[in-house]
N, C-alpha and C. Protein backbone atom coordinates (compact mmCIF):
# COMPACT_ATOMS: atom_id res chain seq x y z
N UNK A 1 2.14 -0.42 4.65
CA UNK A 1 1.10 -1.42 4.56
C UNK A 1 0.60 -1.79 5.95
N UNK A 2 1.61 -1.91 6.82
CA UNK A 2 1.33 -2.26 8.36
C UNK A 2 0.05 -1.10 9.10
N UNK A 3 0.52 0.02 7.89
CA UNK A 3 -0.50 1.17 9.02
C UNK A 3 -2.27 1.21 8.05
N UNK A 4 -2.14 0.66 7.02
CA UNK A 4 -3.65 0.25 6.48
C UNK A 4 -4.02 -1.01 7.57
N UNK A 5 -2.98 -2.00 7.78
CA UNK A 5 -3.80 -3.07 8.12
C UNK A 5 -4.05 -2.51 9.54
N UNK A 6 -3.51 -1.99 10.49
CA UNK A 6 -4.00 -1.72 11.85
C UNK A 6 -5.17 -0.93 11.94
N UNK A 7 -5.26 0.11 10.61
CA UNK A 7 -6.89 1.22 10.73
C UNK A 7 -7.62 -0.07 10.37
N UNK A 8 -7.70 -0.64 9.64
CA UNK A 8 -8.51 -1.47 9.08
C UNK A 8 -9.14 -3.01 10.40
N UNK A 9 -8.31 -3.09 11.15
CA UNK A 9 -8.56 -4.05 12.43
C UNK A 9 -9.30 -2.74 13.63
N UNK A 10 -9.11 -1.55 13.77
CA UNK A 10 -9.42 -0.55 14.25
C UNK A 10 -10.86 -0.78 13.61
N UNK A 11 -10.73 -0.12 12.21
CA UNK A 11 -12.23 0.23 12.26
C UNK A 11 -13.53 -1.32 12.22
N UNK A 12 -12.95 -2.42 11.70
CA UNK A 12 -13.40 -3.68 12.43
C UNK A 12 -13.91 -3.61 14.07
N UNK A 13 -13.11 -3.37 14.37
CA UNK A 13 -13.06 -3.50 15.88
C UNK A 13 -14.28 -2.16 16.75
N UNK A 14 -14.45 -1.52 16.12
CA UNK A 14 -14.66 -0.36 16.35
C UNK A 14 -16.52 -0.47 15.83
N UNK A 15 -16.48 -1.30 14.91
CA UNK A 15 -17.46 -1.51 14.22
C UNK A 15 -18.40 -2.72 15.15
N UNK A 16 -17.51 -3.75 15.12
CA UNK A 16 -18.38 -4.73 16.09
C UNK A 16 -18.81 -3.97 17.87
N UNK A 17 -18.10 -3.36 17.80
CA UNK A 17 -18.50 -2.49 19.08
C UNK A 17 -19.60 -2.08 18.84
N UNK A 18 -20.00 -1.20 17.81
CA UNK A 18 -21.14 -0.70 17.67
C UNK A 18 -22.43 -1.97 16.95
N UNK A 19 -21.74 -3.13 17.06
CA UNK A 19 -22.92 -4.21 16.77
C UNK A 19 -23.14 -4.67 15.28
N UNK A 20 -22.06 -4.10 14.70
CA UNK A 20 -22.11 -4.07 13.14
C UNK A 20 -21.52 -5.30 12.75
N UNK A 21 -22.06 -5.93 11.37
CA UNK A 21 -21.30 -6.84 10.69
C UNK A 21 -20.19 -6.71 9.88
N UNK A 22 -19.28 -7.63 9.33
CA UNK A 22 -18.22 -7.02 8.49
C UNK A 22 -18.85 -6.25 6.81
N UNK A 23 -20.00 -7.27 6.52
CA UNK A 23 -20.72 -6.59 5.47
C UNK A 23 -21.24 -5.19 5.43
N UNK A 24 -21.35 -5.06 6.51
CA UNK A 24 -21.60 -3.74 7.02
C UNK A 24 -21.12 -2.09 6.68
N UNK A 25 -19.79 -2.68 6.95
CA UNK A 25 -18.93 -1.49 6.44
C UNK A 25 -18.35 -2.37 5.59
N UNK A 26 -18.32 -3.26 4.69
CA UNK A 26 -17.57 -3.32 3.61
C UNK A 26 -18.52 -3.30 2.40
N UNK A 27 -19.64 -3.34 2.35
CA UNK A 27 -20.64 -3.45 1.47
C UNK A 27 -20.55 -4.92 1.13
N UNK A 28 -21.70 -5.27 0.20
CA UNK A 28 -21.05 -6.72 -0.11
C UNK A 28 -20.26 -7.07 -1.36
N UNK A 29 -19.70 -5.98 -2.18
CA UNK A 29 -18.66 -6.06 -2.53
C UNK A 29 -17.18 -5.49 -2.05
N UNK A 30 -16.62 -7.01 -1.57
CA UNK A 30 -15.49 -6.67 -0.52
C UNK A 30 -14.66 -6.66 -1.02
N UNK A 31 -14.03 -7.54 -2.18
CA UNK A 31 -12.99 -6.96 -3.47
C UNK A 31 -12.98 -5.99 -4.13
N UNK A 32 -13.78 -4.85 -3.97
CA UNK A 32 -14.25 -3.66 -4.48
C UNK A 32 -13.72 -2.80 -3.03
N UNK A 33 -14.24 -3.27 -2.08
CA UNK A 33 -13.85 -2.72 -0.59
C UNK A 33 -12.27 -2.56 -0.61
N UNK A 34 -11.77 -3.91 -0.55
CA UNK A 34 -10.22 -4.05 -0.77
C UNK A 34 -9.42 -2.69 -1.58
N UNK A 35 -9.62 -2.77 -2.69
CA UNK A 35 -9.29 -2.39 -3.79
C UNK A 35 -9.48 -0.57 -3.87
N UNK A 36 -10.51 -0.44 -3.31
CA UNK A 36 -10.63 1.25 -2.80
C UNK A 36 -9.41 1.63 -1.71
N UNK A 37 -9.51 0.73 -0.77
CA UNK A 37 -8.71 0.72 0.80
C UNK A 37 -7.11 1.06 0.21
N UNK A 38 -6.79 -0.24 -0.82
CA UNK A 38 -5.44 -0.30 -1.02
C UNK A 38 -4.98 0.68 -2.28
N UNK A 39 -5.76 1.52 -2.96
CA UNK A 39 -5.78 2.19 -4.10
C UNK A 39 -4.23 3.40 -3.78
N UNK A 40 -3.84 3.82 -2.50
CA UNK A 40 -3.02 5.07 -2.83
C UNK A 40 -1.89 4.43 -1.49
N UNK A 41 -2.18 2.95 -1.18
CA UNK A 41 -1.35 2.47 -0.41
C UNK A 41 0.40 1.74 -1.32
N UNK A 42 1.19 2.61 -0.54
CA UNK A 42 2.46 1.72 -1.17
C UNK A 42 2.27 0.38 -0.73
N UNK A 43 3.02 -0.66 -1.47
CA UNK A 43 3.19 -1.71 -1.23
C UNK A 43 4.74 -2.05 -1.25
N UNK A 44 5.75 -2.92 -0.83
CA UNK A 44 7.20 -3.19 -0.34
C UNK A 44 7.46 -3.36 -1.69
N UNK A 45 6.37 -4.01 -2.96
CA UNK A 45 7.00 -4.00 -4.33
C UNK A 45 7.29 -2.14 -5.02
N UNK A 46 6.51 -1.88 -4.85
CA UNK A 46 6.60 -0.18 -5.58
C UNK A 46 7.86 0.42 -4.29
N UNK A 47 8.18 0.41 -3.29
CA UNK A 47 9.04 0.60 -2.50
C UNK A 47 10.50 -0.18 -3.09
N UNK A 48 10.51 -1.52 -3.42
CA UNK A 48 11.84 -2.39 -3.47
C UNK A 48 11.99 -1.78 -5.78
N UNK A 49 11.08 -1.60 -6.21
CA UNK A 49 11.07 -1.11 -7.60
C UNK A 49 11.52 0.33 -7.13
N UNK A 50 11.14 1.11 -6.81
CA UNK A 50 11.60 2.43 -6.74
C UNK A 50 13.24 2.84 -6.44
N UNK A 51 13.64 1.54 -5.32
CA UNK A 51 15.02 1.86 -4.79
C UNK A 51 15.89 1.43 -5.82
N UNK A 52 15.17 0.19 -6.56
CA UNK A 52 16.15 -0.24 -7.85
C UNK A 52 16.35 0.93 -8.57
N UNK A 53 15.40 1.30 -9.25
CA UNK A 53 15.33 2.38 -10.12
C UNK A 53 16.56 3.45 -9.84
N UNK A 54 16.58 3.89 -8.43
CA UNK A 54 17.27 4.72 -8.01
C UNK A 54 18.64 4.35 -8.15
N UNK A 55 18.98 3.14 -8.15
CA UNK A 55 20.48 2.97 -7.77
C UNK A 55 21.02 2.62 -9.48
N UNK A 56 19.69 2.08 -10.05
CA UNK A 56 20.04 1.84 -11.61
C UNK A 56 20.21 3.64 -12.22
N UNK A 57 19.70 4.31 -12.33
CA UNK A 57 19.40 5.51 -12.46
C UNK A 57 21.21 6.34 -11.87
N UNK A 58 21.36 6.25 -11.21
CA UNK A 58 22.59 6.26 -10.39
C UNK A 58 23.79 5.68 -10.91
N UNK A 59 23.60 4.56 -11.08
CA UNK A 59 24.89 3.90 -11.56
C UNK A 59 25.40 4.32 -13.33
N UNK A 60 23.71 4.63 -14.05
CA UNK A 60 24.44 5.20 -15.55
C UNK A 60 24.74 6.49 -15.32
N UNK A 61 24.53 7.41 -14.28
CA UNK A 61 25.08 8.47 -14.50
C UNK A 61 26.37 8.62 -13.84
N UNK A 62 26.49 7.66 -12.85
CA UNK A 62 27.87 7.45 -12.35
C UNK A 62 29.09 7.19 -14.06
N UNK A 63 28.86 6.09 -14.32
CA UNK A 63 29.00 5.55 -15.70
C UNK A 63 29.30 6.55 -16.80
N UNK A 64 28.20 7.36 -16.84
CA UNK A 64 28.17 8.33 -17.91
C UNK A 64 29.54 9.14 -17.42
N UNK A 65 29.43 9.58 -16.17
CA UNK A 65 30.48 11.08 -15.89
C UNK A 65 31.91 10.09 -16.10
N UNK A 66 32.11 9.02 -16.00
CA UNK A 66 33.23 8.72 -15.89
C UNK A 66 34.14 8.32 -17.73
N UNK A 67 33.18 8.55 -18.51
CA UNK A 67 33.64 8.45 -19.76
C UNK A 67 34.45 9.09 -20.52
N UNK A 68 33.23 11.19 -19.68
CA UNK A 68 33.38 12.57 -20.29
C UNK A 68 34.57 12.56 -19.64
């Protein structure tokens, strides 16, 4: 997430350089802007869900072998 928000202050930054407004490059739908930007970005929830998964996932097969 840290490396969307730094392109995203980049291309801000990069933008007012060239004299541009934020509407500019975001169109003026900016919750639409958002929402494209963050579309294939992990977030720490799909990261902290995934590791659960893993250790839940883990523990019934731990579980399971110890029955057979």
């Amino acid at each position: 997430m840290m490396e969307v928000q730094c392109d995203l202050i980049d291309l801000f930054e990069e933008s007012a350089a060239d004299g541009k407004n934020v509407l500019e490059i975001t169109g003026k739908d900016v919750a639409g802007f958002v929402d494209e930007l963050l579309k294939n970005t992990r977030t720490y929830t799909q990261d902290w869900r995934n590791k659960l998964n893993k250790k839940i996932n883990k523990k019934l097969r731990d579980d399971k072998s110890e029955k057979c």
